[in-house]
C-alpha atoms as a PDB file:
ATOM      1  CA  UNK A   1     -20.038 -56.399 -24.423  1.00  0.00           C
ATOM      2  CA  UNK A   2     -21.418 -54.808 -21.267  1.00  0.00           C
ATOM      3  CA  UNK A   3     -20.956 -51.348 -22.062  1.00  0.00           C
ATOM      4  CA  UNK A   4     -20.201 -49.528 -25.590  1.00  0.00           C
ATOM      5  CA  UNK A   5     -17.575 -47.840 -26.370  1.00  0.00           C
ATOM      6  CA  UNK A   6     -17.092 -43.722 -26.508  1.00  0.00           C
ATOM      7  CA  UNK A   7     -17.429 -43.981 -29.865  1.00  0.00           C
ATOM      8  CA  UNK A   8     -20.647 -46.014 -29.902  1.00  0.00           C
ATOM      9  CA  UNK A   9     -22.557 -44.046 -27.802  1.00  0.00           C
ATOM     10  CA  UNK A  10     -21.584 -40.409 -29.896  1.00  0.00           C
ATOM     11  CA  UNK A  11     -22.807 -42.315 -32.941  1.00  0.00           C
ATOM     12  CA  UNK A  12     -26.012 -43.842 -31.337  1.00  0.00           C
ATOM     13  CA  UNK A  13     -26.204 -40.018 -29.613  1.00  0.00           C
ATOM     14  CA  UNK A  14     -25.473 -37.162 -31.798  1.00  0.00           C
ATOM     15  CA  UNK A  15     -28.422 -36.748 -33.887  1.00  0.00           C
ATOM     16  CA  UNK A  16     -30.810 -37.215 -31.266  1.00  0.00           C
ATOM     17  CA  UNK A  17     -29.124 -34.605 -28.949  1.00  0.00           C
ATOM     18  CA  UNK A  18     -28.826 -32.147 -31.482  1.00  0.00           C
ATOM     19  CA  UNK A  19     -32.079 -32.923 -32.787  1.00  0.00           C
ATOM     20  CA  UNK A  20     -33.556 -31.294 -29.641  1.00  0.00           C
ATOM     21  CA  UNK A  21     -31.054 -28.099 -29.888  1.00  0.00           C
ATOM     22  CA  UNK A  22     -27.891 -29.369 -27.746  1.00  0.00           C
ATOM     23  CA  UNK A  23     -24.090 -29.818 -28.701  1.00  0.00           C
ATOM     24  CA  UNK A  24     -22.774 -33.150 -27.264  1.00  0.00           C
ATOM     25  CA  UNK A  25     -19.909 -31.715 -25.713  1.00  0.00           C
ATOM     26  CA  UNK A  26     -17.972 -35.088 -24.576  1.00  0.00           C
ATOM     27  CA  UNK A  27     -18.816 -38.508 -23.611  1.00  0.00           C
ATOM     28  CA  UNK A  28     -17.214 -41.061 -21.001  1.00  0.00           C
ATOM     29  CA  UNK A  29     -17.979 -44.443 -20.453  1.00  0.00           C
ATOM     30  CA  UNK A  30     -16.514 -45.961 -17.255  1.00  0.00           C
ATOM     31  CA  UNK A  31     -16.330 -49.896 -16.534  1.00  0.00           C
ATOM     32  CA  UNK A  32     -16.649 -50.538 -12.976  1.00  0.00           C
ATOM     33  CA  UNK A  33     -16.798 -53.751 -12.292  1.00  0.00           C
ATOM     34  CA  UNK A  34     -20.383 -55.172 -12.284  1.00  0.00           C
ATOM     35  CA  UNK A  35     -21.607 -51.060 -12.648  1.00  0.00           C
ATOM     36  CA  UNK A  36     -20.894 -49.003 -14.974  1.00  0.00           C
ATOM     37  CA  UNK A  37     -21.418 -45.316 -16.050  1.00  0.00           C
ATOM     38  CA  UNK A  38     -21.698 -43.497 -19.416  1.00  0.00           C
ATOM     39  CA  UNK A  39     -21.708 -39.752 -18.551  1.00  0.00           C
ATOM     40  CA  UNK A  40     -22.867 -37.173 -21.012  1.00  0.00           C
ATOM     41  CA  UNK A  41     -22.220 -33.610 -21.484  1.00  0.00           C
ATOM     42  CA  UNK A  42     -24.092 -31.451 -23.632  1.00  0.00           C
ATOM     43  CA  UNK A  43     -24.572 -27.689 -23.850  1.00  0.00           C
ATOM     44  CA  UNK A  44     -26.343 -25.215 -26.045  1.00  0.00           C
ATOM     45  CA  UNK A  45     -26.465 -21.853 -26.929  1.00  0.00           C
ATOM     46  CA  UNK A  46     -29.314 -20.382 -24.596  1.00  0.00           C
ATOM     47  CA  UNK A  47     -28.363 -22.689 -21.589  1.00  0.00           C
ATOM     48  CA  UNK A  48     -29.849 -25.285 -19.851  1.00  0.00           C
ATOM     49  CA  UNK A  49     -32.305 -24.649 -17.005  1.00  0.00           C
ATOM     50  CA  UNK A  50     -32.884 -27.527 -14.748  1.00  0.00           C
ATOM     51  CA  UNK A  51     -36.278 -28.605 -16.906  1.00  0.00           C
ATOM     52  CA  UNK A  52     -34.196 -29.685 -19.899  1.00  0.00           C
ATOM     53  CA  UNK A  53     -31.969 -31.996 -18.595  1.00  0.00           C
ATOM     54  CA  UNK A  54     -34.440 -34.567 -17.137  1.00  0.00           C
ATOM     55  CA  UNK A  55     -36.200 -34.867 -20.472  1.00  0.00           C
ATOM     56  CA  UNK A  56     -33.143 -35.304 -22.488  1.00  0.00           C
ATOM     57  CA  UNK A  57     -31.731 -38.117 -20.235  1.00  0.00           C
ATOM     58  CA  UNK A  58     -35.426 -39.485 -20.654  1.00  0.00           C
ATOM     59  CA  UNK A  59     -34.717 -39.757 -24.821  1.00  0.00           C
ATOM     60  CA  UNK A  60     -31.005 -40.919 -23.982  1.00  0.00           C
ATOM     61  CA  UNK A  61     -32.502 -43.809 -22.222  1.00  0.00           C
ATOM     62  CA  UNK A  62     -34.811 -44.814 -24.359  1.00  0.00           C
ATOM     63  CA  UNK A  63     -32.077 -44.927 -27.465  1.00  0.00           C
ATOM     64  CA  UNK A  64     -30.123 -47.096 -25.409  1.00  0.00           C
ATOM     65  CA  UNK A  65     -32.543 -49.206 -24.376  1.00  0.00           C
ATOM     66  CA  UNK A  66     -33.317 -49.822 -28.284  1.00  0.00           C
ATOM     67  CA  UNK A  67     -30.626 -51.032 -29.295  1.00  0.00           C
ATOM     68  CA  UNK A  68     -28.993 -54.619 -28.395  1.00  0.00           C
ATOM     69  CA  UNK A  69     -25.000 -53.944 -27.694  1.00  0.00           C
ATOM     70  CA  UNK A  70     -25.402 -52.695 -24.540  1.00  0.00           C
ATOM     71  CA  UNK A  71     -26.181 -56.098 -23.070  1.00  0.00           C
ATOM     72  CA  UNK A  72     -27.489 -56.691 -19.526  1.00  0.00           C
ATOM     73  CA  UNK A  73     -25.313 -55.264 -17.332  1.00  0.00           C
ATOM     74  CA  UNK A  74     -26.077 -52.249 -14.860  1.00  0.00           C
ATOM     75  CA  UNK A  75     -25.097 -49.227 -15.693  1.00  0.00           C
ATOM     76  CA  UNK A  76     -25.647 -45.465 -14.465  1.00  0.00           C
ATOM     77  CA  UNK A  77     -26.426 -43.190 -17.067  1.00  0.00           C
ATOM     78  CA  UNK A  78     -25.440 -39.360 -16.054  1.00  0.00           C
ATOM     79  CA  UNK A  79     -26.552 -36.282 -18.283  1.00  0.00           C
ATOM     80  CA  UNK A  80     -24.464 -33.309 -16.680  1.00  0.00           C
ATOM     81  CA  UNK A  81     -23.825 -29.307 -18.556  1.00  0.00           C
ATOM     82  CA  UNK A  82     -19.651 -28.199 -18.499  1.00  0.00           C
ATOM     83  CA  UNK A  83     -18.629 -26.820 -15.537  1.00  0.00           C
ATOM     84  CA  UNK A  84     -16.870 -23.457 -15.193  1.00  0.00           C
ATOM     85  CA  UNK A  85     -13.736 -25.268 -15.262  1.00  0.00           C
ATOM     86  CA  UNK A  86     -14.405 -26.531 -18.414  1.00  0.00           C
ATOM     87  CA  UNK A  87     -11.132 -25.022 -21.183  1.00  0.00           C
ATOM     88  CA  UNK A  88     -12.514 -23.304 -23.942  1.00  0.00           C
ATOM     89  CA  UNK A  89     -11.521 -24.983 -26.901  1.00  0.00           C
ATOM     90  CA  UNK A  90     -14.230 -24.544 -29.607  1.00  0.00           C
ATOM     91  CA  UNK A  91     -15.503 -21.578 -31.205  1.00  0.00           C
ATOM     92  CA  UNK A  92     -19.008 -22.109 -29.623  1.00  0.00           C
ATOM     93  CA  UNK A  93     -17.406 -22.100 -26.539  1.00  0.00           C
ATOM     94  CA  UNK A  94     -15.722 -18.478 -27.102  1.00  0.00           C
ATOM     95  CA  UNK A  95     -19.190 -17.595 -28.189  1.00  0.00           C
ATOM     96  CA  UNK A  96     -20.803 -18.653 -25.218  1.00  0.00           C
ATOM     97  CA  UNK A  97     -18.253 -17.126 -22.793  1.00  0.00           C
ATOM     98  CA  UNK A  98     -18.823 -13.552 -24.046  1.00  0.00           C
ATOM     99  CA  UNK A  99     -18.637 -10.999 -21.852  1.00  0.00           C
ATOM    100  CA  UNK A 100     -16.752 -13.778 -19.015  1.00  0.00           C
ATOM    101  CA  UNK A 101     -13.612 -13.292 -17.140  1.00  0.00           C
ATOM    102  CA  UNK A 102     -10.978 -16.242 -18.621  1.00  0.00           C
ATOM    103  CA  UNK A 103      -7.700 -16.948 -17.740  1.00  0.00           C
ATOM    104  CA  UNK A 104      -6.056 -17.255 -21.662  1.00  0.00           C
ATOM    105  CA  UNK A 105      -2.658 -18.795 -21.300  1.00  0.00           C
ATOM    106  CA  UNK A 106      -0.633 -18.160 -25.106  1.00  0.00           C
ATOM    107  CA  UNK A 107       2.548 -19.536 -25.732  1.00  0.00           C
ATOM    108  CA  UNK A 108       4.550 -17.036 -23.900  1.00  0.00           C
ATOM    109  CA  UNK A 109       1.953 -15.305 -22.110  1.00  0.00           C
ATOM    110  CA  UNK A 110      -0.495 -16.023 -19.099  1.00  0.00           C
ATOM    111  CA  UNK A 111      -3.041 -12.613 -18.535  1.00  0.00           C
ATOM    112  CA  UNK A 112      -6.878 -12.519 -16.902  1.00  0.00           C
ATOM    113  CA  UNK A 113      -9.406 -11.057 -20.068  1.00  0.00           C
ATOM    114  CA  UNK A 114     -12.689 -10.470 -20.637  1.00  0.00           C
ATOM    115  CA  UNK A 115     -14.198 -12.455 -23.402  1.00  0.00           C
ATOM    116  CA  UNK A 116     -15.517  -9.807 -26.281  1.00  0.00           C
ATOM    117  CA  UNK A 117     -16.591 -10.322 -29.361  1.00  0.00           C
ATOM    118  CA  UNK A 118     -15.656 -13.509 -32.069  1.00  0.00           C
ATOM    119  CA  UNK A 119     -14.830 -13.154 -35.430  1.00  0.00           C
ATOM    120  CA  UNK A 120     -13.741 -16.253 -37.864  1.00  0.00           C
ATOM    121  CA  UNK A 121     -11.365 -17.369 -35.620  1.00  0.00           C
ATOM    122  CA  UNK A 122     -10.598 -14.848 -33.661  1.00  0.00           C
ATOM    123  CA  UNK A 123     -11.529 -13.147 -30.418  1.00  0.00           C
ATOM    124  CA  UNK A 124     -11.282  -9.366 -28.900  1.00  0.00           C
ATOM    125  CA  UNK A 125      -9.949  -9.803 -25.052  1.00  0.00           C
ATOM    126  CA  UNK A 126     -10.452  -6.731 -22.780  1.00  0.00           C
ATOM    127  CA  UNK A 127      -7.912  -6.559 -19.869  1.00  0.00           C
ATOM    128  CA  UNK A 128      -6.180  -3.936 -17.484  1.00  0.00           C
ATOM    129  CA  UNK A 129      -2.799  -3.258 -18.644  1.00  0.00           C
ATOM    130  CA  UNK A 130      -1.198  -0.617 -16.057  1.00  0.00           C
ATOM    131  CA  UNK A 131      -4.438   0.669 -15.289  1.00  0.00           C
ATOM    132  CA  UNK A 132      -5.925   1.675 -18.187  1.00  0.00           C
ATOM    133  CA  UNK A 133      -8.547  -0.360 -20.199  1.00  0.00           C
ATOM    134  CA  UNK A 134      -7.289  -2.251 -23.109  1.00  0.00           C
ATOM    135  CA  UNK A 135      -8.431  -4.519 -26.080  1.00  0.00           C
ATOM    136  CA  UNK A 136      -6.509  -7.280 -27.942  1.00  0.00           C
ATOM    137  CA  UNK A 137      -7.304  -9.570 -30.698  1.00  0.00           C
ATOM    138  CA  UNK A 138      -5.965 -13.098 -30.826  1.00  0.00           C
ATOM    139  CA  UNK A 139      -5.828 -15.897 -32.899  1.00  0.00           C
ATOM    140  CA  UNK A 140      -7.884 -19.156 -31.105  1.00  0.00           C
ATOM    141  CA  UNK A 141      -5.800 -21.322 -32.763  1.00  0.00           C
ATOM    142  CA  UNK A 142      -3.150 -19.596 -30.739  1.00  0.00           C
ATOM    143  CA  UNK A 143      -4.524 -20.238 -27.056  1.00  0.00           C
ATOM    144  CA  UNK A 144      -2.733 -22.951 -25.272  1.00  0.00           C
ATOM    145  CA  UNK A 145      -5.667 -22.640 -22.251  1.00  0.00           C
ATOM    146  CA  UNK A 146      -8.476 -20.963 -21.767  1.00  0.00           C
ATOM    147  CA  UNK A 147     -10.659 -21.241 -18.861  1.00  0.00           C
ATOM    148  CA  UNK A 148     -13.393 -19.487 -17.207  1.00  0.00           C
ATOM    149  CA  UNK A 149     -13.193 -17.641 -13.880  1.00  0.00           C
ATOM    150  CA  UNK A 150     -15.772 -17.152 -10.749  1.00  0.00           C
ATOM    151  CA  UNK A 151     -16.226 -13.973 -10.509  1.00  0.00           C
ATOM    152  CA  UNK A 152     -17.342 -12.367  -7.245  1.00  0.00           C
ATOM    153  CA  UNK A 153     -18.705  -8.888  -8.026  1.00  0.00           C
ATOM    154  CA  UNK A 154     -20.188  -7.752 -11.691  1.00  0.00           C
ATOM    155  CA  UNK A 155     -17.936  -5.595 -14.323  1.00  0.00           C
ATOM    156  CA  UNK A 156     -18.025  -2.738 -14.998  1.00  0.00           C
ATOM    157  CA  UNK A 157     -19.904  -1.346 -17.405  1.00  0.00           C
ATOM    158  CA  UNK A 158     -16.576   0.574 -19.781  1.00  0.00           C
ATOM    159  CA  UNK A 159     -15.017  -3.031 -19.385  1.00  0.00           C
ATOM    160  CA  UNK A 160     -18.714  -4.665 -21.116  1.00  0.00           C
ATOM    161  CA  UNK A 161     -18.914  -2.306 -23.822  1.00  0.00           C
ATOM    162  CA  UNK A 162     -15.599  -3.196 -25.111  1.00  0.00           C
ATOM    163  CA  UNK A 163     -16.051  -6.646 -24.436  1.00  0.00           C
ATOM    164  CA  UNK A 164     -18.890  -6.292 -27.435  1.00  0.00           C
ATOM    165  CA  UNK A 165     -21.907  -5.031 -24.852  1.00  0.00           C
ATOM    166  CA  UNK A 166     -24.255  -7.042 -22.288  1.00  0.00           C
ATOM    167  CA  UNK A 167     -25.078 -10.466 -23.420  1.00  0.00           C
ATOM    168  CA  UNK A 168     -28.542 -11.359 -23.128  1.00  0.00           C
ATOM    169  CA  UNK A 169     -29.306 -13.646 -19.891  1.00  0.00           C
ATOM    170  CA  UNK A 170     -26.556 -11.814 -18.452  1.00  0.00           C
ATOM    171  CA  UNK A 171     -26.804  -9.500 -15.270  1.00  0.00           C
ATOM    172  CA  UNK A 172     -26.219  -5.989 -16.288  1.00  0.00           C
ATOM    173  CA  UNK A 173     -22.674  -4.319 -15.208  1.00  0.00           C
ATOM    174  CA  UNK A 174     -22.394  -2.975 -11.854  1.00  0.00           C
ATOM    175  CA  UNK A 175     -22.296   0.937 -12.833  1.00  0.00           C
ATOM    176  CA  UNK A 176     -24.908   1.596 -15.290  1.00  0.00           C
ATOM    177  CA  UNK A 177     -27.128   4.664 -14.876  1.00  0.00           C
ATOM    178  CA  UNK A 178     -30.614   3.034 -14.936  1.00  0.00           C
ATOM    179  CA  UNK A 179     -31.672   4.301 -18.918  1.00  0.00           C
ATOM    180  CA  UNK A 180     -35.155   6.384 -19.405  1.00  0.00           C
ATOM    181  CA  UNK A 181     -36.304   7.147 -22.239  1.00  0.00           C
ATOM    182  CA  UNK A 182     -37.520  10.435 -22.208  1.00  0.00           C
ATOM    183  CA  UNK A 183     -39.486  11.710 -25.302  1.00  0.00           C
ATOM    184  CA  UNK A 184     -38.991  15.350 -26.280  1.00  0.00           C
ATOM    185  CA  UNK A 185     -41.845  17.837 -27.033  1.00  0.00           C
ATOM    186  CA  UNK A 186     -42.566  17.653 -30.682  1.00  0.00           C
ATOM    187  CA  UNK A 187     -42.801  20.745 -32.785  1.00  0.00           C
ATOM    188  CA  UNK A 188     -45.861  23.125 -32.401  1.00  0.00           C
ATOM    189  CA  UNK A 189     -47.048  21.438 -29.831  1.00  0.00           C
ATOM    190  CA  UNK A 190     -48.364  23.294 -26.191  1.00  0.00           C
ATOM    191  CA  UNK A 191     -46.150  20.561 -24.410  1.00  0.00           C
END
């Protein structure tokens, strides 16, 4: 057999990627003719900077190349993160959308959100219904589609405080006053 299958490769692969903090998002394995590919996605829950990724294809290389059902044949082994296009479809995947602009297509509904806060199966959307600010919870179970949208300019900051507040790695809405903390003059003192 030139190539495993799918399934091969996420049982040779899922301890080892989440042994070094990753969730092995999907797998593909493509025959193509004399060359093949197996193309891995992972993610995790701090992202990945451009460091990680050449390590981790370094350890998936190595556990295929110990192992004997892979045979001789070529193949091109990609290691690549989701792209923004990418549905949301797990609960980690709500999680790590917080405070992102999704489309969320329900069963008799399509609507543009902001992803707030997750709750055992659940998730607070903010949106603008006729103007005004709104929140919703929904059922995940009940999203037909969810995906992630470019966005072109930074929220404001009314719409990321309902959303559940600024995630961390995240630039800061566009309309925040710049905080100082300024301390007050204790008591009794010539201050």
């Amino acid at each position: 057999m030139p190539v495993p299958s799918k399934e091969r490769v996420i049982a040779l692969l899922s301890d080892l990627v989440h042994d070094r903090g990753f969730d092995l998002e999907d797998v593909s394995v493509v025959s193509a003719g004399k060359h093949s590919a197996v193309r891995i996605m992972v993610d995790r829950e701090e992202g990945i900077d451009l460091d990680t990724l050449p390590a981790l294809s370094r350890d998936i290389s190595e556990a295929f190349d110990a192992v004997s059902d892979f045979g001789e044949v070529p193949y091109t082994l990609e290691i690549s993160t989701p792209g923004i296009d990418r549905p949301l479809t797990e609960e980690r995947h709500w999680r790590r959308a917080r405070g992102r602009k999704i489309r969320v297509e329900l069963a008799d509904e399509k609507f543009d959100a902001r992803v707030g806060v997750l709750d055992e199966g659940s998730v607070t959307l903010v949106f603008h219904s006729k103007g005004v600010l709104a929140s919703r919870v929904i059922d995940i179970a009940d999203v037909v589609k969810a995906v992630v949208q470019v966005e072109f300019s930074r929220p404001k900051a009314e719409e990321m405080e309902l959303a559940g507040g600024v995630v961390g790695g995240r630039p800061a809405p566009a309309d925040t006053d710049e905080i100082v903390n300024v301390e007050s003059p204790e008591e009794g003192s010539d201050k």
